[in-house]
N, C-alpha and C. Protein backbone atom coordinates (compact mmCIF):
# COMPACT_ATOMS: atom_id res chain seq x y z
N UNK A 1 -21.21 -12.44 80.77
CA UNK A 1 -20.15 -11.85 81.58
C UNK A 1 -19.46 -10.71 80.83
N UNK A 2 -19.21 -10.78 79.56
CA UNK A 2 -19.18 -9.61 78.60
C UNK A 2 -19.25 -7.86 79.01
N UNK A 3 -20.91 -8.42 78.85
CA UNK A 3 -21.23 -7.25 79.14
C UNK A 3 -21.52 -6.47 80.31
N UNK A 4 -21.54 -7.38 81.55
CA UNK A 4 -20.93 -7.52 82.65
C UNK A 4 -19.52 -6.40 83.30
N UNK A 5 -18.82 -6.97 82.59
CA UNK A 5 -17.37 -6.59 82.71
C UNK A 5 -17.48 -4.85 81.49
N UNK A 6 -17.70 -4.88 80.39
CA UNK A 6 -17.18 -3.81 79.36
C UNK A 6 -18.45 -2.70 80.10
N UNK A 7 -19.73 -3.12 80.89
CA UNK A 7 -20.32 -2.28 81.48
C UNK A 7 -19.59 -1.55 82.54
N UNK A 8 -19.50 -2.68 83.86
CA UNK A 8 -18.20 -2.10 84.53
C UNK A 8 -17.42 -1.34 84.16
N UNK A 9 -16.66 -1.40 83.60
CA UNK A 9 -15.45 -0.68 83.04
C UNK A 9 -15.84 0.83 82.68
N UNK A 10 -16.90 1.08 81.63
CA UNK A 10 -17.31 2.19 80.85
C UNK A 10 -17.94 3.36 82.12
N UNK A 11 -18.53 2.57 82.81
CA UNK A 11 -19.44 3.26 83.71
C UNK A 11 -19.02 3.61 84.82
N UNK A 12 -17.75 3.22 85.13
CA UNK A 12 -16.83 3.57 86.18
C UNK A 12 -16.19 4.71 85.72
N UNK A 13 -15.24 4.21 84.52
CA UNK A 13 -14.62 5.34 84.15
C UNK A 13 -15.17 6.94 83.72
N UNK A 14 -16.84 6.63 83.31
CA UNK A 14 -17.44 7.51 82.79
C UNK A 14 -18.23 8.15 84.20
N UNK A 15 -18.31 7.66 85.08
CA UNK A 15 -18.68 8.42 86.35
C UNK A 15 -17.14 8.78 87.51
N UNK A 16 -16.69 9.09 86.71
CA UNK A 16 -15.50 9.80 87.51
C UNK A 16 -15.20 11.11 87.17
N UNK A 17 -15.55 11.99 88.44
CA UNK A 17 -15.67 13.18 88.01
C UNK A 17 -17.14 13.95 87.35
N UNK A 18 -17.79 12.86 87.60
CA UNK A 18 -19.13 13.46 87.22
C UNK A 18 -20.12 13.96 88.25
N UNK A 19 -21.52 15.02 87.82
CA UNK A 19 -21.40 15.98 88.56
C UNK A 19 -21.93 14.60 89.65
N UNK A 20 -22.60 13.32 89.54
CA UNK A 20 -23.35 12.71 91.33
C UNK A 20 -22.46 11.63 91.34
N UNK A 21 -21.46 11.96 90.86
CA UNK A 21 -19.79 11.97 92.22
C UNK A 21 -19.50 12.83 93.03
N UNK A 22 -19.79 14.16 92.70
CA UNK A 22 -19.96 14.92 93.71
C UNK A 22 -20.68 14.94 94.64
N UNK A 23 -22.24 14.50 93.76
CA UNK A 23 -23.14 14.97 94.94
C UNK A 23 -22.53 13.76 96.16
N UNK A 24 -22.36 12.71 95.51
CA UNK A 24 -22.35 11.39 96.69
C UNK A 24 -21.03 12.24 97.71
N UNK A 25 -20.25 12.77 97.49
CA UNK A 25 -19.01 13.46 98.10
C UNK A 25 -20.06 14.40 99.22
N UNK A 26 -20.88 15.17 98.38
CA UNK A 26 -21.62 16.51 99.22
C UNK A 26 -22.51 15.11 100.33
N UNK A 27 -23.02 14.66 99.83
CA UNK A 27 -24.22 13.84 100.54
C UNK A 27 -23.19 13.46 101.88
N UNK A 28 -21.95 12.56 101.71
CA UNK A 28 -21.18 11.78 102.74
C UNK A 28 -20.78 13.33 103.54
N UNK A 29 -20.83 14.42 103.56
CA UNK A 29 -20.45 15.03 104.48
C UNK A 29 -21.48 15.50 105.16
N UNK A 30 -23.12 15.05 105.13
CA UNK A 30 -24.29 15.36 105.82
C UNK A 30 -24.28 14.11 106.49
N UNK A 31 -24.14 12.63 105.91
CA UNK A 31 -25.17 11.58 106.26
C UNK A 31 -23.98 10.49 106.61
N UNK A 32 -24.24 9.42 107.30
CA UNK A 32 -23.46 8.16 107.44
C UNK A 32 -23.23 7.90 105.49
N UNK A 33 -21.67 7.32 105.81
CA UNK A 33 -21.82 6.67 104.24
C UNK A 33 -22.78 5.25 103.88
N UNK A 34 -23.07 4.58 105.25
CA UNK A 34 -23.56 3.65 104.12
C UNK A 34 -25.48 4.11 103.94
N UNK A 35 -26.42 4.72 104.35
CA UNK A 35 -27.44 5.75 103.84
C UNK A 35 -27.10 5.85 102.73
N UNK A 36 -26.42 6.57 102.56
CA UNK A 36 -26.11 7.35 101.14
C UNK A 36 -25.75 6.12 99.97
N UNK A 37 -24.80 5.19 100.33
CA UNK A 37 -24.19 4.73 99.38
C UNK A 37 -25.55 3.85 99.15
N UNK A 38 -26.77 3.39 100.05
CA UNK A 38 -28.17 2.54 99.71
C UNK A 38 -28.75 3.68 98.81
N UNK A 39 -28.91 4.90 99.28
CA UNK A 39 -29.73 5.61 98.28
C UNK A 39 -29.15 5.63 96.87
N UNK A 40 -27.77 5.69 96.70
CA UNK A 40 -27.07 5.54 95.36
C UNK A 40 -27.43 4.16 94.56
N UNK A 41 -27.35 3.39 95.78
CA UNK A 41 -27.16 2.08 95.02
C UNK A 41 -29.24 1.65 94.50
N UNK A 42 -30.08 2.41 95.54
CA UNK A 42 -31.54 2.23 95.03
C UNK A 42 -31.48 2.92 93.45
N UNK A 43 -31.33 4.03 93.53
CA UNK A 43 -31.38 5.12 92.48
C UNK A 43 -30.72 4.50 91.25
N UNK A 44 -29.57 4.06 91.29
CA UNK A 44 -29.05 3.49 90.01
C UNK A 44 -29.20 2.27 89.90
N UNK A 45 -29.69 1.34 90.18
CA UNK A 45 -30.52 0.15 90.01
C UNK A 45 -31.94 0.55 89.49
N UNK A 46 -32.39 1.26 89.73
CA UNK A 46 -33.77 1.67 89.19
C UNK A 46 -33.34 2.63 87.69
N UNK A 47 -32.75 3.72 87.90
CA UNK A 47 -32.46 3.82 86.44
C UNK A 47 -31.90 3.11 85.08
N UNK A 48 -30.60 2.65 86.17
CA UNK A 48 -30.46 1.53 84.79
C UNK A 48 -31.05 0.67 84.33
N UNK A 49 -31.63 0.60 85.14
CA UNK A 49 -33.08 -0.56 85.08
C UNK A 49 -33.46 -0.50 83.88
N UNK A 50 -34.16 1.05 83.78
CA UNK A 50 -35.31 1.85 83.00
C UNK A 50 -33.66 2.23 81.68
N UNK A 51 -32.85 2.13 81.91
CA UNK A 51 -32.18 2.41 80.80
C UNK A 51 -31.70 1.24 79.50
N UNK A 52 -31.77 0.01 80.04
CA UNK A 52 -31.33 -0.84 79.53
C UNK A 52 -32.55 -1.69 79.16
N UNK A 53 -33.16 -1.41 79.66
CA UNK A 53 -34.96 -1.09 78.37
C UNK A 53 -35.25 -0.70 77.66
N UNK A 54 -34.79 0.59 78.27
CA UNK A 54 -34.52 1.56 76.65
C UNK A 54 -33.97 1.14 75.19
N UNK A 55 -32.49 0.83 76.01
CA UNK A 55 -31.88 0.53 74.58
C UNK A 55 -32.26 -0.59 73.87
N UNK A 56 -32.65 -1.60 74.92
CA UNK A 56 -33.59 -2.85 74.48
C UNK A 56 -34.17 -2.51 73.24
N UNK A 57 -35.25 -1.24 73.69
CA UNK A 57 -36.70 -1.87 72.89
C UNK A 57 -36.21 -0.49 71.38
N UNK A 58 -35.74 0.76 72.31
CA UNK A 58 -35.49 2.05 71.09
C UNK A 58 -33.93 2.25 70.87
N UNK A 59 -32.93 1.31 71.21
CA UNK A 59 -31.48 1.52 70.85
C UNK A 59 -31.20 3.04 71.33
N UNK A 60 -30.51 3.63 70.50
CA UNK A 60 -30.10 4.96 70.88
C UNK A 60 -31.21 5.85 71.22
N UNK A 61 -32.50 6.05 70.84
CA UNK A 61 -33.37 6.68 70.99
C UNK A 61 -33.94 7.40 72.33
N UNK A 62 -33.94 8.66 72.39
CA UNK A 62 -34.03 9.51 73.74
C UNK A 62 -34.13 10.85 73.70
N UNK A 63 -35.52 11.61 74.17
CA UNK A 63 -35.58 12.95 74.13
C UNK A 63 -34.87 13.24 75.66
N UNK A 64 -33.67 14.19 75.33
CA UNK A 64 -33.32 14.42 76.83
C UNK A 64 -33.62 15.58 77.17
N UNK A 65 -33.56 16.56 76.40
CA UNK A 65 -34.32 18.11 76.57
C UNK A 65 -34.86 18.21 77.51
N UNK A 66 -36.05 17.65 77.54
CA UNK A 66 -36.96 18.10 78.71
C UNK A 66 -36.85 17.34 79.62
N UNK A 67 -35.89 16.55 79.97
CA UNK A 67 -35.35 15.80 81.25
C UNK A 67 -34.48 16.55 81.44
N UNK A 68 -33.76 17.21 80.94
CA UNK A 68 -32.19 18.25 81.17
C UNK A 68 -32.71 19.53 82.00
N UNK A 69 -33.87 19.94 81.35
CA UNK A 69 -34.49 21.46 81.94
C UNK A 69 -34.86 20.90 83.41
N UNK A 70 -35.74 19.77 83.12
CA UNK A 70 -36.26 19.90 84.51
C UNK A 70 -35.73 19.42 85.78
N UNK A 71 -34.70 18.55 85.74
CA UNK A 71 -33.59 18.11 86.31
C UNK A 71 -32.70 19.61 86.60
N UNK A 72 -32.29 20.40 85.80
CA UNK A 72 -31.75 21.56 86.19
C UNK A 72 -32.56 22.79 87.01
N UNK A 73 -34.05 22.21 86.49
CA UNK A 73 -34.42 23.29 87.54
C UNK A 73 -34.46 23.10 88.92
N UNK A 74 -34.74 21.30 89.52
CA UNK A 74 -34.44 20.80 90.28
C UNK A 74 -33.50 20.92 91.35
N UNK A 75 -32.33 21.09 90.76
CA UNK A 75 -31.07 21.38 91.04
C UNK A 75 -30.74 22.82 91.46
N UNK A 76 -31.23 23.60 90.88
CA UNK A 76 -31.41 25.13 91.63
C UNK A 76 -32.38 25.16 92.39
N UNK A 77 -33.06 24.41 92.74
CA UNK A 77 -34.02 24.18 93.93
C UNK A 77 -33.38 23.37 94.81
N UNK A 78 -32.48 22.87 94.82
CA UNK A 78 -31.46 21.63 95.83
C UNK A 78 -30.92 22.85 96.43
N UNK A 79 -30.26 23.71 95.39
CA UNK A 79 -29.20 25.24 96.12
C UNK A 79 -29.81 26.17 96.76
N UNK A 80 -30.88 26.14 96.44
CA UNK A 80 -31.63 27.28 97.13
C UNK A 80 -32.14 26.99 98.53
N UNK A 81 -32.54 25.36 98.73
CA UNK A 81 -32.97 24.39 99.90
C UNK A 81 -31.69 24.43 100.47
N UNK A 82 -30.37 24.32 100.16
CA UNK A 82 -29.44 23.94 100.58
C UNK A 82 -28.79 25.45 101.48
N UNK A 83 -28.76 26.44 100.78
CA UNK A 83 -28.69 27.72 100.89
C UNK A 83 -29.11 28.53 102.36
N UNK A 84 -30.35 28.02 102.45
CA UNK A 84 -31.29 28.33 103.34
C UNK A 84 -31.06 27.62 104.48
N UNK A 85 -30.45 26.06 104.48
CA UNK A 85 -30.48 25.71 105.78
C UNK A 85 -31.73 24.67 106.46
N UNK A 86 -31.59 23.75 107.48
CA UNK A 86 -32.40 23.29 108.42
C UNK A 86 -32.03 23.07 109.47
N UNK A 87 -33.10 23.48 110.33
CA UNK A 87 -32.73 23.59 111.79
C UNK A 87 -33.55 22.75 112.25
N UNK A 88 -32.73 21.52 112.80
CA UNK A 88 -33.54 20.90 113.78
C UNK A 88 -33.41 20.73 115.65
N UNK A 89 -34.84 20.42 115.52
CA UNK A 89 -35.08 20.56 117.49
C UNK A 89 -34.38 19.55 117.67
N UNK A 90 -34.25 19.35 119.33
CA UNK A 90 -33.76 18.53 119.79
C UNK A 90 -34.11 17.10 119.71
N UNK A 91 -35.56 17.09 119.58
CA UNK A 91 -36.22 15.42 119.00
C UNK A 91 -35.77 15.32 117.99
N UNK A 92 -36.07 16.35 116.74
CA UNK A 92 -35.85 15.87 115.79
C UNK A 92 -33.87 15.35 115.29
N UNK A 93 -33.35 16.42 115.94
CA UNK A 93 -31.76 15.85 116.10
C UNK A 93 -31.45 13.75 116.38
N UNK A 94 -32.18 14.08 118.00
CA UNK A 94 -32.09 12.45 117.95
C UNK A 94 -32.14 11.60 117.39
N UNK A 95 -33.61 12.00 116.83
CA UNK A 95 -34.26 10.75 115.82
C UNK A 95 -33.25 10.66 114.94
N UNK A 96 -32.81 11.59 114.18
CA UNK A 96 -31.92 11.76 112.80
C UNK A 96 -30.80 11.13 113.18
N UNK A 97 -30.38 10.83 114.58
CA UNK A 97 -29.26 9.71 115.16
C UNK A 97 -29.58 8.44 114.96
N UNK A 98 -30.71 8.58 115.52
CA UNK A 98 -31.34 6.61 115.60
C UNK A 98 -31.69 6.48 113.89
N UNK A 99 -32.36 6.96 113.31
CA UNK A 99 -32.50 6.79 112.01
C UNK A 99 -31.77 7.03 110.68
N UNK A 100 -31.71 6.17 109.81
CA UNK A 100 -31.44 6.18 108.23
C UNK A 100 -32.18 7.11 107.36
N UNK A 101 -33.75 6.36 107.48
CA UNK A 101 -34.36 6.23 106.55
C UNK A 101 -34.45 7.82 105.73
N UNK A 102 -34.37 8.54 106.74
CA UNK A 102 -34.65 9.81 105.63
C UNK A 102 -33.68 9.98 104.54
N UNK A 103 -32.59 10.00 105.54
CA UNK A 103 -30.92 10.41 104.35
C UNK A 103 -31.40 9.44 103.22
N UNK A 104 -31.33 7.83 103.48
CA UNK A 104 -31.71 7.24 102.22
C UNK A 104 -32.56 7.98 100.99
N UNK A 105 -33.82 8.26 101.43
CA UNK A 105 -35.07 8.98 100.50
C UNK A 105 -33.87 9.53 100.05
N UNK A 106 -33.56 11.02 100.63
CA UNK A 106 -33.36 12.00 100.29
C UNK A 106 -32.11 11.92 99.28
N UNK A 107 -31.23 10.89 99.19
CA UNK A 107 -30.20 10.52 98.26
C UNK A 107 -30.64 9.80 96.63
N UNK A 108 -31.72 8.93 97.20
CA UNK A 108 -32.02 8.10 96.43
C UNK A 108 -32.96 8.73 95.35
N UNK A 109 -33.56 10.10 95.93
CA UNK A 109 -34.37 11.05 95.07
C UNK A 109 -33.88 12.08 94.07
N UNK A 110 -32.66 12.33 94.58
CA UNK A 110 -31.73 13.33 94.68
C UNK A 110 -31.08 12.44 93.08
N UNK A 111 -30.26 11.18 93.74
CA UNK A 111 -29.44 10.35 92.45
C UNK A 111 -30.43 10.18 91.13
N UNK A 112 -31.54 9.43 91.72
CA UNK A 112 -32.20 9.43 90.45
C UNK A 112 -32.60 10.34 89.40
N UNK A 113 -32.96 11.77 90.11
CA UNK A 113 -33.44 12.94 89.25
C UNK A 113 -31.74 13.31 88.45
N UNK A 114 -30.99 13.43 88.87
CA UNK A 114 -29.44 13.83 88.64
C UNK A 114 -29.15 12.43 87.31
N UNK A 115 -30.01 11.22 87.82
CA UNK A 115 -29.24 10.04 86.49
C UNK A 115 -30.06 10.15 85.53
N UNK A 116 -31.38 10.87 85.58
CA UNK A 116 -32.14 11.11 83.93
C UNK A 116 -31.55 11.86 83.16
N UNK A 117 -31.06 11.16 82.13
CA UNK A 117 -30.46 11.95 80.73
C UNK A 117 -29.08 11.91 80.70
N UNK A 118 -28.39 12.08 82.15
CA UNK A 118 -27.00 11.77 82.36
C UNK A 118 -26.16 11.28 81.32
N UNK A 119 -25.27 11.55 81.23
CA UNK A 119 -24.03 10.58 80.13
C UNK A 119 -24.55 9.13 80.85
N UNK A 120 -23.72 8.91 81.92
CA UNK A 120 -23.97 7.37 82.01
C UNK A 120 -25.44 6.48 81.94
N UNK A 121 -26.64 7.40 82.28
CA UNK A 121 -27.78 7.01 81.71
C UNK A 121 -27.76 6.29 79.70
N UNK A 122 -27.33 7.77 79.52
CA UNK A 122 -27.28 7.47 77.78
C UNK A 122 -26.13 6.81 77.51
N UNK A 123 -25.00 5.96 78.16
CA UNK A 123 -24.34 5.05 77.79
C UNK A 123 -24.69 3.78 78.58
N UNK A 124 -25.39 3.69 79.68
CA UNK A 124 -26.28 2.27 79.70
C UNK A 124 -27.02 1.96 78.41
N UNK A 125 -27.93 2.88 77.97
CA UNK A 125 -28.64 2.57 77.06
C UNK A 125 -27.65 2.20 75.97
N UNK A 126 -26.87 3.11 75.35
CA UNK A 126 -25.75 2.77 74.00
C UNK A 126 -25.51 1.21 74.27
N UNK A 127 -24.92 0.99 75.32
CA UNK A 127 -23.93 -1.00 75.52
C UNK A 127 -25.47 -2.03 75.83
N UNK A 128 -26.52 -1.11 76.19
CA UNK A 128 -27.36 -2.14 76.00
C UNK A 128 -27.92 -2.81 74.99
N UNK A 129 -28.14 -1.64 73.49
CA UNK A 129 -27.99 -1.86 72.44
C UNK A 129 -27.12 -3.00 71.57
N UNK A 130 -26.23 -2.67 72.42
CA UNK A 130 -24.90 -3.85 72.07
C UNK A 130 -24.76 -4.79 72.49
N UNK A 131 -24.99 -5.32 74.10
CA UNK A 131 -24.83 -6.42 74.19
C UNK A 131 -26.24 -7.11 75.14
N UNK A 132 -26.35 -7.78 75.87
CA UNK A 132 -27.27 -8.42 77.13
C UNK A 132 -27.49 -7.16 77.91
N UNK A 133 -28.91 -6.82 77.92
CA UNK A 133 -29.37 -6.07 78.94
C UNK A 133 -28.93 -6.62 80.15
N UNK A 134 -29.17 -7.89 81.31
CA UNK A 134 -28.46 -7.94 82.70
C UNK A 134 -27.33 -7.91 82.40
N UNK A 135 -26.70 -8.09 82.05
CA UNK A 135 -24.97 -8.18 82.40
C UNK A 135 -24.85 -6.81 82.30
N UNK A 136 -25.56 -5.68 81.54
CA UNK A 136 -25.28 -4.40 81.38
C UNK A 136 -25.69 -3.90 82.19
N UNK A 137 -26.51 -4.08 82.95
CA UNK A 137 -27.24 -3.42 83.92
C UNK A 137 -27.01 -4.20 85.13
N UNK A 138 -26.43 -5.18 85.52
CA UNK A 138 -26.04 -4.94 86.73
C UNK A 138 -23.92 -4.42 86.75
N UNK A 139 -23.68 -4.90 85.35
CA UNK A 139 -22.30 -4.22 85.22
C UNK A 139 -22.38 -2.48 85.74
N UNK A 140 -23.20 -2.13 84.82
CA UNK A 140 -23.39 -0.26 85.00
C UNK A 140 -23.45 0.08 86.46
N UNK A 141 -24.21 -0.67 86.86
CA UNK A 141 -24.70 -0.38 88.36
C UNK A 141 -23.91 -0.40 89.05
N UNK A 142 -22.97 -1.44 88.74
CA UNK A 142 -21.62 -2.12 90.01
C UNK A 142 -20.81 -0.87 89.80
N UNK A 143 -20.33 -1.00 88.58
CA UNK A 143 -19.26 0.22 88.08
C UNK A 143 -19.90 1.59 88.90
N UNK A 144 -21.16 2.23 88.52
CA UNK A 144 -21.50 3.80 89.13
C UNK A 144 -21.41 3.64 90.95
N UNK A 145 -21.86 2.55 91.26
CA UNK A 145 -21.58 2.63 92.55
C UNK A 145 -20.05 2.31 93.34
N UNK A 146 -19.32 1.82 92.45
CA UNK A 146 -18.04 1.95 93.12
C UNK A 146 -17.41 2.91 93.08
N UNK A 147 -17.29 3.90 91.71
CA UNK A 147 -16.87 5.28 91.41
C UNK A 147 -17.80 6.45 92.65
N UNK A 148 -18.72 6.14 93.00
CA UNK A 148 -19.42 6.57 93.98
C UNK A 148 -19.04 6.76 95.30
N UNK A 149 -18.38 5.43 95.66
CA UNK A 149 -18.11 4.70 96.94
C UNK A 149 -16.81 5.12 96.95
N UNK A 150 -15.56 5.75 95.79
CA UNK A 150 -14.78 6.39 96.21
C UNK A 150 -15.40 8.06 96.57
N UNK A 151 -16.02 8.65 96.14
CA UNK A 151 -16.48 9.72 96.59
C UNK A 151 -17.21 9.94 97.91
N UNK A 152 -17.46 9.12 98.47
CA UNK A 152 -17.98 8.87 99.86
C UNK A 152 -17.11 9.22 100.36
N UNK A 153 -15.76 8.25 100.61
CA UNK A 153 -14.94 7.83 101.20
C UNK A 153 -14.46 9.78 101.21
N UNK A 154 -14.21 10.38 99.94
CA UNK A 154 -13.42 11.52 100.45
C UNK A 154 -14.26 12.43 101.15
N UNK A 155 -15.40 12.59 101.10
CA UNK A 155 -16.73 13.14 101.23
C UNK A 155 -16.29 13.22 102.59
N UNK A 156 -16.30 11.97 103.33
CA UNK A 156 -16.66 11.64 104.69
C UNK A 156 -14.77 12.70 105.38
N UNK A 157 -14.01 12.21 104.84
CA UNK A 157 -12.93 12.80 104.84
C UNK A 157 -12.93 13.95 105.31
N UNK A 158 -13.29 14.98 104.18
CA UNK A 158 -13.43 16.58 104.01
C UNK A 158 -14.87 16.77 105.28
N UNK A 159 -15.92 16.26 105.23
CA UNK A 159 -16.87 16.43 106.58
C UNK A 159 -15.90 16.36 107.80
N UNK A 160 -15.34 15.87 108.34
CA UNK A 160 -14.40 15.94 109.45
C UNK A 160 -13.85 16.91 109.72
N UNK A 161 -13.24 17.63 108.43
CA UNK A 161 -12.23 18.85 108.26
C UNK A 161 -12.73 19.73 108.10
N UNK A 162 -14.17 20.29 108.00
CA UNK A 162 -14.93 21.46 107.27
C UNK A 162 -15.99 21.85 107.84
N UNK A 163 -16.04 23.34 108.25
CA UNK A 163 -17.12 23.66 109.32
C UNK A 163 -18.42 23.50 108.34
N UNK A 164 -19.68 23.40 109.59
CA UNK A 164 -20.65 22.91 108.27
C UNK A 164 -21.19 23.81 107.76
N UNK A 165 -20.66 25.46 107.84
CA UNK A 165 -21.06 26.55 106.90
C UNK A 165 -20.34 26.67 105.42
N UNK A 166 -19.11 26.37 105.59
CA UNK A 166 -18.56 25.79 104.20
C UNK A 166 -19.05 24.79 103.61
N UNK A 167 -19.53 23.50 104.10
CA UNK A 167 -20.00 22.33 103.58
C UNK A 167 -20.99 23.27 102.78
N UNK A 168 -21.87 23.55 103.84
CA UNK A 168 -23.35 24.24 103.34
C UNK A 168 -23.30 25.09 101.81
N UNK A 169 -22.45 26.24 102.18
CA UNK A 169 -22.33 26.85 101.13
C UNK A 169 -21.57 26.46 99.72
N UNK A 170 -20.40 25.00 99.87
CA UNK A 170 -20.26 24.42 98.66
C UNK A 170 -21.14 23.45 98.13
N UNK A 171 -21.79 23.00 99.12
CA UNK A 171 -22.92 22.13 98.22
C UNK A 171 -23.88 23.12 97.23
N UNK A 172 -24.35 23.98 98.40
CA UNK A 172 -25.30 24.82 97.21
C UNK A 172 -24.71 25.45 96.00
N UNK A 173 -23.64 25.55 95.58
CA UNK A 173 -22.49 26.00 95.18
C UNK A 173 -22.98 24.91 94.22
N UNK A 174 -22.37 23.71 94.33
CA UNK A 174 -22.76 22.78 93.38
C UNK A 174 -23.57 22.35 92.65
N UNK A 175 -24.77 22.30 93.65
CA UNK A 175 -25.97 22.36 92.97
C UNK A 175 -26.21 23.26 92.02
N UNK A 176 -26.18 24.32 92.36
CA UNK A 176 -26.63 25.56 91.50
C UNK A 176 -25.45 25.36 90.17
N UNK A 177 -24.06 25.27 90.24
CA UNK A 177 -23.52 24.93 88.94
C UNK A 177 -23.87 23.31 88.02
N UNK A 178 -24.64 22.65 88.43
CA UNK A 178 -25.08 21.40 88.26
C UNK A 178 -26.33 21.97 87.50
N UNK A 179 -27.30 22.42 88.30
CA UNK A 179 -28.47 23.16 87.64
C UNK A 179 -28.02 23.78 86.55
N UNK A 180 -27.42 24.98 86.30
CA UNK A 180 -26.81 25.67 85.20
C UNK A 180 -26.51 25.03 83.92
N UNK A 181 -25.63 23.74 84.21
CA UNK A 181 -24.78 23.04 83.30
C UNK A 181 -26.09 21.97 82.98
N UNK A 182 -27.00 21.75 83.18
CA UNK A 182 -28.19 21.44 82.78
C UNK A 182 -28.91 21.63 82.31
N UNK A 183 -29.45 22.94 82.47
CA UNK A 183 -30.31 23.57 81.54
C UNK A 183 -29.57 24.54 80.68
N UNK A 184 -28.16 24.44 80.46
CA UNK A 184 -27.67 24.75 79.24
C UNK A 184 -27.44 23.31 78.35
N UNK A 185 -27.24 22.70 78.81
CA UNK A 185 -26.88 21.60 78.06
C UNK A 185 -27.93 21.39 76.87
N UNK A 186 -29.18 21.82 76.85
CA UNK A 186 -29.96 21.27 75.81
C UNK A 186 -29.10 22.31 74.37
N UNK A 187 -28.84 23.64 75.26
CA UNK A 187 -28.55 24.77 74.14
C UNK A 187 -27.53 24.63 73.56
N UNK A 188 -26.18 23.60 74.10
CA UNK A 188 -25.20 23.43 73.26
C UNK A 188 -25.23 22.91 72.55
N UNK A 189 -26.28 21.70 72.92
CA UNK A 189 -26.05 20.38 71.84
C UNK A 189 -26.13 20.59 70.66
């Protein structure tokens, strides 16, 4: 329960304000929140997964470099997709009523590429080192998805209030400074 709880805690506080708090904010003003909040909650169950293995078997050990580049290039490919727009027909409108499943993918693809290398990636791994991989990994998980689940909540908020050419153009906005702050990140370190 430990590690449970000091996971919680770290991983909440450490995903506040981070950049896929935003995205979950950008995502809730396209998609129903709970889509999104499954694709969050697939995506970081599967990374931490893979993170608290990590620290298992290599403790601190992690090339993030070339997860940083390519995750950032990613990400200027989200802005540029985002930028551009989709137009859908009238079937396809409907369906996108009756159905989830895409928004899910498309979150759950989106979170995961955004949680490789991440701070909170590389501090699952750090407390896994330290204490019980499950308690850390379903702590981490609980914690990123509640810090998440407040970003929905305003997400969904600001979608109400915001024509969807502003939405449009601050997401890509984001992305593209997300991308940036990514593939610089290898150069500061």
């Amino acid at each position: 329960m430990e590690a449970f709880w000091i996971s919680l805690a770290v991983i909440f506080v450490a995903e506040l304000g981070d950049k896929s708090q935003l995205m979950a904010m950008t995502f809730a003003t396209r998609f129903k929140p709970w889509p999104v909040l499954a694709g969050i909650t697939l995506a970081t169950a599967v990374v931490h997964l893979v993170s608290v293995g990590l620290g298992g078997l290599m403790g601190d050990f992690l090339p993030t470099t070339a997860i940083s580049v390519a995750a950032g290039v990613a990400f200027l490919g989200f802005a540029l997709w985002t930028l551009r727009g989709d137009e859908l027909t009238e079937e396809e409108a409907q369906k996108a009523k009756r159905t989830t499943r895409s928004a899910v993918i498309a979150v759950t693809v989106a979170f995961f590429l955004a949680e490789l290398g991440d701070k909170t990636m590389l501090a699952t791994i750090t407390l896994a080192t330290q204490h019980g991989w499950f308690g850390t990994w379903i702590g981490s998980t609980v914690g990123m998805v509640a810090a998440d689940a407040l970003a929905i909540a305003v997400g969904r908020l600001l979608g109400r209030n915001l024509p969807e050419k502003v939405i449009r153009y601050g997401a890509a906005a984001a992305f593209a400074v997300f991308g940036v702050l990514l593939l610089a990140e290898p150069l500061l370190a």
